[in-house]
C-alpha atoms as a PDB file:
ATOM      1  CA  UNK A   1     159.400 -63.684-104.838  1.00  0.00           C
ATOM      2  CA  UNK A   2     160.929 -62.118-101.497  1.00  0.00           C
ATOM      3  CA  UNK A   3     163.648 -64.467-101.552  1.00  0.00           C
ATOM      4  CA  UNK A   4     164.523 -63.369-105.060  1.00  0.00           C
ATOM      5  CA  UNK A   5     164.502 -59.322-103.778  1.00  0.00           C
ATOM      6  CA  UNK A   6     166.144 -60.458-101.015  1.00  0.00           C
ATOM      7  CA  UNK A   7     169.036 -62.310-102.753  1.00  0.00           C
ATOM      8  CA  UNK A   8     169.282 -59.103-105.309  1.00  0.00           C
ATOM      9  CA  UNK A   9     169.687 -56.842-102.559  1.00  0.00           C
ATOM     10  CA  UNK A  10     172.107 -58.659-101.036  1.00  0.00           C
ATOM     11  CA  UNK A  11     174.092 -59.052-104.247  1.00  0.00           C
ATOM     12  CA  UNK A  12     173.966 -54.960-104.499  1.00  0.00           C
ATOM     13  CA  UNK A  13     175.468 -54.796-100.914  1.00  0.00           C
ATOM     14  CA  UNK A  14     178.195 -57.128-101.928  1.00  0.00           C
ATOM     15  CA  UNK A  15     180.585 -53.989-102.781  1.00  0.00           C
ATOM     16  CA  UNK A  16     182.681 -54.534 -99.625  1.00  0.00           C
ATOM     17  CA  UNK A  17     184.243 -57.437-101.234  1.00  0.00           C
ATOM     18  CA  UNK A  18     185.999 -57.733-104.659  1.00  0.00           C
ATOM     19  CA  UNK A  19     184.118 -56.214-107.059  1.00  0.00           C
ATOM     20  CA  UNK A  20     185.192 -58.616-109.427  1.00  0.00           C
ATOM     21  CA  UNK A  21     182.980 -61.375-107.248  1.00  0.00           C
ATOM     22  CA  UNK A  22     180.492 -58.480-106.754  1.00  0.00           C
ATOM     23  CA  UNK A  23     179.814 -58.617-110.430  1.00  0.00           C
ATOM     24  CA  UNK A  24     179.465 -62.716-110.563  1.00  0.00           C
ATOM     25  CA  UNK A  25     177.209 -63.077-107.567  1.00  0.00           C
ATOM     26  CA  UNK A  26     175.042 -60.039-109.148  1.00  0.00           C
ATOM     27  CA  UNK A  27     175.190 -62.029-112.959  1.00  0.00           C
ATOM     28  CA  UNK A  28     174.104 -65.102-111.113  1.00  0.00           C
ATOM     29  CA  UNK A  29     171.623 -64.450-109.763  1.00  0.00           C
ATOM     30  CA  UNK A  30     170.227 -62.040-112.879  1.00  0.00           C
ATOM     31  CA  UNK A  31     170.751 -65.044-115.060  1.00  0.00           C
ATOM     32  CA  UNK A  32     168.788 -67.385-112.389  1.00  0.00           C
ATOM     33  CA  UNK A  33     165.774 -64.608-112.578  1.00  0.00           C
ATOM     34  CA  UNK A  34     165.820 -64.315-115.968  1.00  0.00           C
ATOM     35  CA  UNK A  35     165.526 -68.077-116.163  1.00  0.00           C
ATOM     36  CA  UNK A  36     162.889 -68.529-114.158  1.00  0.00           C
ATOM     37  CA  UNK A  37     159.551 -68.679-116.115  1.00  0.00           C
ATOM     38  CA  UNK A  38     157.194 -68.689-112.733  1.00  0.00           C
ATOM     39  CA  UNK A  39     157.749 -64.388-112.678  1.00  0.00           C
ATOM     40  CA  UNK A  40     155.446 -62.688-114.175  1.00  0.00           C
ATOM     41  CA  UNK A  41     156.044 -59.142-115.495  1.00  0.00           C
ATOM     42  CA  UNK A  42     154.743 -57.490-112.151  1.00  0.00           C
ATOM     43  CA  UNK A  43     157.485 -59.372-110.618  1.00  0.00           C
ATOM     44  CA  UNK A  44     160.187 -57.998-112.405  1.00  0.00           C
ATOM     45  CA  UNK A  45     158.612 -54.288-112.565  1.00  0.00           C
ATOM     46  CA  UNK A  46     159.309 -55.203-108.647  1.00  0.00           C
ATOM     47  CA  UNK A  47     162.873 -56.369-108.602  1.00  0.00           C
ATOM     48  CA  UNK A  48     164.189 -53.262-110.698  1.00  0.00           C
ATOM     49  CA  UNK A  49     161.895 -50.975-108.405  1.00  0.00           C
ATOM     50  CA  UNK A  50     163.565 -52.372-105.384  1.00  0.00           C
ATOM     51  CA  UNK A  51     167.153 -52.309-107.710  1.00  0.00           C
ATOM     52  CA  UNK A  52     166.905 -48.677-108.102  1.00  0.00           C
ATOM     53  CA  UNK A  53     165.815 -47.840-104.761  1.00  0.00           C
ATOM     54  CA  UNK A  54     168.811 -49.970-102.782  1.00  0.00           C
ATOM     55  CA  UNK A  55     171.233 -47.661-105.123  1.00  0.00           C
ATOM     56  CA  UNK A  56     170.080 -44.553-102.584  1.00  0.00           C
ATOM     57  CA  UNK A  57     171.405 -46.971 -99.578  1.00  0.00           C
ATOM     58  CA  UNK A  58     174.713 -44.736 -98.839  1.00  0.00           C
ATOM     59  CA  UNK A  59     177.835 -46.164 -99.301  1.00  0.00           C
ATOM     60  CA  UNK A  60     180.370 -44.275 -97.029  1.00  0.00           C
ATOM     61  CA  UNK A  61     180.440 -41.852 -93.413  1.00  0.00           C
ATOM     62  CA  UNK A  62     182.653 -38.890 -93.609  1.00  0.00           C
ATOM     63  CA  UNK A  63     184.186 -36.628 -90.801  1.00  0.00           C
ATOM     64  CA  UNK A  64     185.368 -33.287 -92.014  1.00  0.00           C
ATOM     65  CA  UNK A  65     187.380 -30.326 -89.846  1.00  0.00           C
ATOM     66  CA  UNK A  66     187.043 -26.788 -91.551  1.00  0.00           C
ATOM     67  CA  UNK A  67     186.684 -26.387 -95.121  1.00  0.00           C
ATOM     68  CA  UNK A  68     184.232 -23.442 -95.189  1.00  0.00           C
ATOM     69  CA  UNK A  69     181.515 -25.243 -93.451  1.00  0.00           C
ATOM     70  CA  UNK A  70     181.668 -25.012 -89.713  1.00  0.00           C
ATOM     71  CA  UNK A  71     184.156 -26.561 -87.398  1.00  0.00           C
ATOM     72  CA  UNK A  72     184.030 -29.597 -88.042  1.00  0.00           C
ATOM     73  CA  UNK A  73     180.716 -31.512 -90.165  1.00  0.00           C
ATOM     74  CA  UNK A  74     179.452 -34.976 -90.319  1.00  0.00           C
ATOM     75  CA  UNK A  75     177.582 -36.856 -93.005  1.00  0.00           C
ATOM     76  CA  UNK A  76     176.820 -39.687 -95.409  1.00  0.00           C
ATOM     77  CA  UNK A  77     177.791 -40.763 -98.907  1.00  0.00           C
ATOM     78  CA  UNK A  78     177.828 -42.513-102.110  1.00  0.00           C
ATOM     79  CA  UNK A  79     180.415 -44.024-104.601  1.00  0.00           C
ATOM     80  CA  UNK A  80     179.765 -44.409-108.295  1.00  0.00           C
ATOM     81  CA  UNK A  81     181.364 -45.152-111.457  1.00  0.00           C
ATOM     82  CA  UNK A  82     183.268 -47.882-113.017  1.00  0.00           C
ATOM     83  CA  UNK A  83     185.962 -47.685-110.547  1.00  0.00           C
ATOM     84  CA  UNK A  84     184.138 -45.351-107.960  1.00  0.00           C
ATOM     85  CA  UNK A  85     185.763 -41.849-108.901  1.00  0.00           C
ATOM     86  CA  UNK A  86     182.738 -40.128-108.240  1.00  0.00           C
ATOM     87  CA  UNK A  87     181.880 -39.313-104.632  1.00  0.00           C
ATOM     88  CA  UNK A  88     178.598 -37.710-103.042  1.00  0.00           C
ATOM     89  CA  UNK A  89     178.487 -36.466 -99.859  1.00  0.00           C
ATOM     90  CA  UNK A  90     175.511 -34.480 -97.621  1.00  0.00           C
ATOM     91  CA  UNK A  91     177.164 -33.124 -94.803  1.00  0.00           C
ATOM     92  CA  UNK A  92     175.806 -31.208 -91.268  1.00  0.00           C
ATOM     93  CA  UNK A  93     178.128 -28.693 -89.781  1.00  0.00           C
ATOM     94  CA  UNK A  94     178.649 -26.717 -86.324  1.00  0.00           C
ATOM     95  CA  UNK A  95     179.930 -23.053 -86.006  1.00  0.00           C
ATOM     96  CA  UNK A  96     180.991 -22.593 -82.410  1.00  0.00           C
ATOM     97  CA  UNK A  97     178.806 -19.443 -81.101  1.00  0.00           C
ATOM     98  CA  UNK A  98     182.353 -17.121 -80.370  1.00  0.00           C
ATOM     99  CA  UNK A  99     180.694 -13.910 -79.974  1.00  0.00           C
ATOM    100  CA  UNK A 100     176.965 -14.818 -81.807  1.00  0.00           C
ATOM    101  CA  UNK A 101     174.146 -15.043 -79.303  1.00  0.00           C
ATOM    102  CA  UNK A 102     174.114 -19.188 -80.599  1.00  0.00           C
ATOM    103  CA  UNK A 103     175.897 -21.257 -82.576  1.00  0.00           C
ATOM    104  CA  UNK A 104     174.242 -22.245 -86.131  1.00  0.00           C
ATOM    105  CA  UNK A 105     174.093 -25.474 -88.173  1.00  0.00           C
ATOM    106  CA  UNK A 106     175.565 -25.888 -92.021  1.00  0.00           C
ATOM    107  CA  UNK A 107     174.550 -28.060 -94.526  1.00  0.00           C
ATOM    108  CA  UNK A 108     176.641 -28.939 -97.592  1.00  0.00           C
ATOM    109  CA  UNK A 109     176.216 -30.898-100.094  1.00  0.00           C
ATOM    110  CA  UNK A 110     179.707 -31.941-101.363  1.00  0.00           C
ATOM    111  CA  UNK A 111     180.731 -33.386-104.783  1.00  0.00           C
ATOM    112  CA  UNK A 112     184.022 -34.910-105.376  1.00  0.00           C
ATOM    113  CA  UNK A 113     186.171 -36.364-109.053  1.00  0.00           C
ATOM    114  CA  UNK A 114     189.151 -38.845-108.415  1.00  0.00           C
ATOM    115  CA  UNK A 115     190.988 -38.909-111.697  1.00  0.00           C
ATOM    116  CA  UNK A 116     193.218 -41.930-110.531  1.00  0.00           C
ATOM    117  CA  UNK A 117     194.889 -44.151-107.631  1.00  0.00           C
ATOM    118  CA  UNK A 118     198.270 -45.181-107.290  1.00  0.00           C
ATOM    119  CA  UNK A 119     199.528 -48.484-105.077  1.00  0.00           C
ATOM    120  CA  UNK A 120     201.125 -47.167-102.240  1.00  0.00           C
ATOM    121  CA  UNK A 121     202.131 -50.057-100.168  1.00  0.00           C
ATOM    122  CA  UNK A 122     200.351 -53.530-100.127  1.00  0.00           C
ATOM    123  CA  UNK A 123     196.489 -52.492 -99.141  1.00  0.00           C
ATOM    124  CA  UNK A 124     197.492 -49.031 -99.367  1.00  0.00           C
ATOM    125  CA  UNK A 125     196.766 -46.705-102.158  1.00  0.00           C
ATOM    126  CA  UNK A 126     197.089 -43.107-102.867  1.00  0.00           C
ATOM    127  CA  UNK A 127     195.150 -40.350-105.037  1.00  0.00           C
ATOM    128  CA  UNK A 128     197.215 -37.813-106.039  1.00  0.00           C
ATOM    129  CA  UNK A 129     194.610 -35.568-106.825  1.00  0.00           C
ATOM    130  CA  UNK A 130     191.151 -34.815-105.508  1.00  0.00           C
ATOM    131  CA  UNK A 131     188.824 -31.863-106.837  1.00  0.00           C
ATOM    132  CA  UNK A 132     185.464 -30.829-106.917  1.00  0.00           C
ATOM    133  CA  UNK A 133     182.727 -28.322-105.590  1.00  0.00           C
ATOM    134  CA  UNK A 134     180.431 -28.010-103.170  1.00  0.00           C
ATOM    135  CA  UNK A 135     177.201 -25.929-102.128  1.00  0.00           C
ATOM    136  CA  UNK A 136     177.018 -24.885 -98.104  1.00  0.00           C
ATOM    137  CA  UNK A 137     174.267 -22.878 -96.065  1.00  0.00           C
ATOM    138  CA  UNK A 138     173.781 -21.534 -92.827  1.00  0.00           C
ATOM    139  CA  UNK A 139     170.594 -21.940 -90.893  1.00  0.00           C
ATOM    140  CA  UNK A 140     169.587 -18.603 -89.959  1.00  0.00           C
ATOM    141  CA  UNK A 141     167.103 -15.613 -90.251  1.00  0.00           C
ATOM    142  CA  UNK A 142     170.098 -13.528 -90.424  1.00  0.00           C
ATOM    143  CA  UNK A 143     171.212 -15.107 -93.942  1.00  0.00           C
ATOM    144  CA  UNK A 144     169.286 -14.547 -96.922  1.00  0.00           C
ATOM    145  CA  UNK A 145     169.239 -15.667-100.494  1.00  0.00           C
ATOM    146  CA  UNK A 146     168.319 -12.441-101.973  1.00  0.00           C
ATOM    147  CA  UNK A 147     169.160  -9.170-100.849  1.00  0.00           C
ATOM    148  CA  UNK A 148     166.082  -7.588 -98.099  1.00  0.00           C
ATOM    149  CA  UNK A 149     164.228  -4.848 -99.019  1.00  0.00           C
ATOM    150  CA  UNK A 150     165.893  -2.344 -96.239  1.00  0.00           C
ATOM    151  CA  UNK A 151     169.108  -2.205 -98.429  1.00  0.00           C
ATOM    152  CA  UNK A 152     169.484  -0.234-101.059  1.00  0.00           C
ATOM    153  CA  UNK A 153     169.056  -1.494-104.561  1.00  0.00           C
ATOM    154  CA  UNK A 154     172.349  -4.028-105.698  1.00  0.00           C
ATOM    155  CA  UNK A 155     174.045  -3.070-102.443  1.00  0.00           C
ATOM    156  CA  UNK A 156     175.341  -5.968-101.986  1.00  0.00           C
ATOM    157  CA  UNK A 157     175.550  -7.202-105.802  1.00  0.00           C
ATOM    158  CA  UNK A 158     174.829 -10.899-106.627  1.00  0.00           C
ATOM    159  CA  UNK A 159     176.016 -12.626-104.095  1.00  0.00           C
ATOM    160  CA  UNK A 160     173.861 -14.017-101.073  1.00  0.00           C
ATOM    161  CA  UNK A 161     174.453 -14.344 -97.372  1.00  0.00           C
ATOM    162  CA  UNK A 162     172.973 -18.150 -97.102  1.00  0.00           C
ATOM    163  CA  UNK A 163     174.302 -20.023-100.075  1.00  0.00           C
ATOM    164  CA  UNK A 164     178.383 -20.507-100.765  1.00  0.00           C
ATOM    165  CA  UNK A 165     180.028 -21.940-103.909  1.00  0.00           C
ATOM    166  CA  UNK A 166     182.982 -23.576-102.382  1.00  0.00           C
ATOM    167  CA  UNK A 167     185.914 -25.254-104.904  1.00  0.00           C
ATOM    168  CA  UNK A 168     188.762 -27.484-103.823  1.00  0.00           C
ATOM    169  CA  UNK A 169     190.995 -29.371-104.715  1.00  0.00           C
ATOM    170  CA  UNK A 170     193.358 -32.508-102.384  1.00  0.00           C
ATOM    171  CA  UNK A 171     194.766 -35.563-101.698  1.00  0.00           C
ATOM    172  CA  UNK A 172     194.214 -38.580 -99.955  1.00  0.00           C
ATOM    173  CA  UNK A 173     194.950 -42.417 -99.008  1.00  0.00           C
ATOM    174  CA  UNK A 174     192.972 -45.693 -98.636  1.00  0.00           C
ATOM    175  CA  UNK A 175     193.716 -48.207 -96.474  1.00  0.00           C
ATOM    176  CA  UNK A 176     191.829 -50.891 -97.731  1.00  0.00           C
ATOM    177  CA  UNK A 177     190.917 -53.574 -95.221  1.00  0.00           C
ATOM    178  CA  UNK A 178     192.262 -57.335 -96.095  1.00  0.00           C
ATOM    179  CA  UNK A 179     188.691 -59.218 -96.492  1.00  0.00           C
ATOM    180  CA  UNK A 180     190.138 -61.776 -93.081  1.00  0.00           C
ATOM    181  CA  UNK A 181     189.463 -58.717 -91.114  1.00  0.00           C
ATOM    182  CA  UNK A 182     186.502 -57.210 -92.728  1.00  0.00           C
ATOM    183  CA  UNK A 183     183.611 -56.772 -90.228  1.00  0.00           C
ATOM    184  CA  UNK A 184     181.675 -53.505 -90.912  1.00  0.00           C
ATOM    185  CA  UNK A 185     184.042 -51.627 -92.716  1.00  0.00           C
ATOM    186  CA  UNK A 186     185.393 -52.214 -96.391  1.00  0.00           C
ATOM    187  CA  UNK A 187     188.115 -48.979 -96.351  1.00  0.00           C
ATOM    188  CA  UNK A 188     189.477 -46.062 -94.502  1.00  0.00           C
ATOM    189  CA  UNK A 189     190.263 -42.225 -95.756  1.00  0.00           C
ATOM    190  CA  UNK A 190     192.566 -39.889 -94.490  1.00  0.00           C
ATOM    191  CA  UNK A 191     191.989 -36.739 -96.737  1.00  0.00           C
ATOM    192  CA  UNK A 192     193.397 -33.115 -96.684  1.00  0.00           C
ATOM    193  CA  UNK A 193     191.889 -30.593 -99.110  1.00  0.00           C
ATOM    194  CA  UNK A 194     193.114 -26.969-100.435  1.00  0.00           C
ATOM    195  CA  UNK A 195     189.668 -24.904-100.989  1.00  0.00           C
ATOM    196  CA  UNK A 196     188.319 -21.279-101.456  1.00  0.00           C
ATOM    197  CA  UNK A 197     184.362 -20.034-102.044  1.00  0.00           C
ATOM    198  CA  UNK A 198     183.137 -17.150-104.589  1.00  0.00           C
ATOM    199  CA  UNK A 199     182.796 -14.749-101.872  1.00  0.00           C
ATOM    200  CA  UNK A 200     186.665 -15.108-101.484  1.00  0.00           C
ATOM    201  CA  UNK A 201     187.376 -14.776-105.272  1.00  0.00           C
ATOM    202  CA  UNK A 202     185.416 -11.864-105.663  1.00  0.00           C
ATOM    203  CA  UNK A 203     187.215 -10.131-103.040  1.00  0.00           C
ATOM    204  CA  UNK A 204     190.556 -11.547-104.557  1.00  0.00           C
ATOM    205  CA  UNK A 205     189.028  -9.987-108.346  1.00  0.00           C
ATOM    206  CA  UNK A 206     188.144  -6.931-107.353  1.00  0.00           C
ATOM    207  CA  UNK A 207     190.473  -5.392-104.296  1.00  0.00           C
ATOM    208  CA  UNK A 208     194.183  -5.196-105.070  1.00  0.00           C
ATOM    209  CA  UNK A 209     194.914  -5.848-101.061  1.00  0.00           C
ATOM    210  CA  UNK A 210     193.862  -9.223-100.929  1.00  0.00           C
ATOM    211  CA  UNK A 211     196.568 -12.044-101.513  1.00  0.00           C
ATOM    212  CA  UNK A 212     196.227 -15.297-102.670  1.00  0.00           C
ATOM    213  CA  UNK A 213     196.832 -16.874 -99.242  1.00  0.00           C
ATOM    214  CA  UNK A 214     193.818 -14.854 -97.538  1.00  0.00           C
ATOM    215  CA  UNK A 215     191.547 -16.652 -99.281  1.00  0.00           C
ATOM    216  CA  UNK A 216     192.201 -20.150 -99.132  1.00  0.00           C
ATOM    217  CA  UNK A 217     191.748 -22.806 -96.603  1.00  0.00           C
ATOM    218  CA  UNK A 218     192.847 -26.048 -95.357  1.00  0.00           C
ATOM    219  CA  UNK A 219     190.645 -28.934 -94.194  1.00  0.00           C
ATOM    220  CA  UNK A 220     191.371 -32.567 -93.132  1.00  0.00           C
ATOM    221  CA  UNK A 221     189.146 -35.062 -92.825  1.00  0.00           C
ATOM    222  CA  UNK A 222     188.217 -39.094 -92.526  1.00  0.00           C
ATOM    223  CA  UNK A 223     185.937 -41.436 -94.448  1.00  0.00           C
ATOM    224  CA  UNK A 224     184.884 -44.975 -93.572  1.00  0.00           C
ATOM    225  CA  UNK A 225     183.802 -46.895 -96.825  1.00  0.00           C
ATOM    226  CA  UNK A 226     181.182 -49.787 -95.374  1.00  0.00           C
ATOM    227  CA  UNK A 227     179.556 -50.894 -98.499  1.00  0.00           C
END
């Protein structure tokens, strides 16, 4: 029974190599459970339970310099989808101190379409377009989600001090490693992203002074792809 888990979980960490071989190891061994008369229905209950749960294993690191959520943030992630166009990414940030008593700690929680990849150059490709949103906070008594008591009544309209709604849109490569020098690492990003929050677009709506340049931002960043 543990050697069965064991050989399933392996077959789900198998993304790192072709995923056409991914997907005939994984068939294999299905076909060799399903085969097997000796499990009982507990058993398999157990295999899918342990199935679902290695799918939360993350997939990717990422390293990311601006962007609306501190100077520079750090986190985990997860590709999906028939040819992995969906990306998931929880990310902690650092804003410097400057002239706060402290410096404070984000969190974002990042997600990210990629329509389509183009062949660059041998085991390099390129996506010419990147886009999706993301949700940042600030750790901090001074940020609230709704407005405090001591200001008058829609003083500050809808929007909160602790929450941001940040869109974007990019570009990026993928080096993909040649499997003869695989060791931890299946790919490498280099990504550079265009981006503005709703704070920003209100402020672009409603006062005629503010241009189009004030209120976006640019932010470069690096992904390592290990499963």
């Amino acid at each position: 029974m543990k050697l069965l888990i064991i050989s399933f979980l392996l077959a789900c960490s198998l993304q790192g190599y072709a995923q056409s071989r991914y997907q005939e190891v994984f068939r294999q061994i299905k076909d060799s459970i399903n085969r097997d008369t000796t499990l009982s229905a507990y058993d398999h209950m157990v295999i899918k339970r342990y199935l679902r749960w290695s799918q939360l294993i993350p997939s990717q690191s990422i390293l990311q310099v601006a962007g609306n959520m501190g100077s520079f943030s750090l986190g985990l992630g997860w590709d999906y989808g028939k040819r992995e166009q969906w990306e998931t990414h929880l990310l902690l940030g650092l804003i410097p101190k400057h002239d706060a008593k402290s410096a404070k700690m984000t969190m974002t929680l990042k997600q990210t379409f990629r329509p389509w990849q183009i062949k660059a150059y041998k085991d390099v490709y390129f996506d010419p377009l990147t886009a999706g949103i993301y949700l940042n906070t600030v750790f901090g008594k001074q940020f609230w989600g709704r407005q405090p008591d001591r200001y008058p009544q829609s003083y500050y309209h809808f929007l909160s001090t602790k929450i941001r709604i940040n869109v974007f849109v990019g570009q990026q490569f993928m080096w993909k490693i040649p499997q003869y020098r695989r060791r931890s690492r299946n790919s490498i990003f280099l990504f550079y992203e265009v981006s503005t929050c709703d704070l920003y677009l209100r402020s672009y709506v409603t006062e005629k002074y503010v241009r189009l340049t004030d209120i976006i931002g640019l932010s470069i960043g690096a992904k390592v792809k290990f499963l």
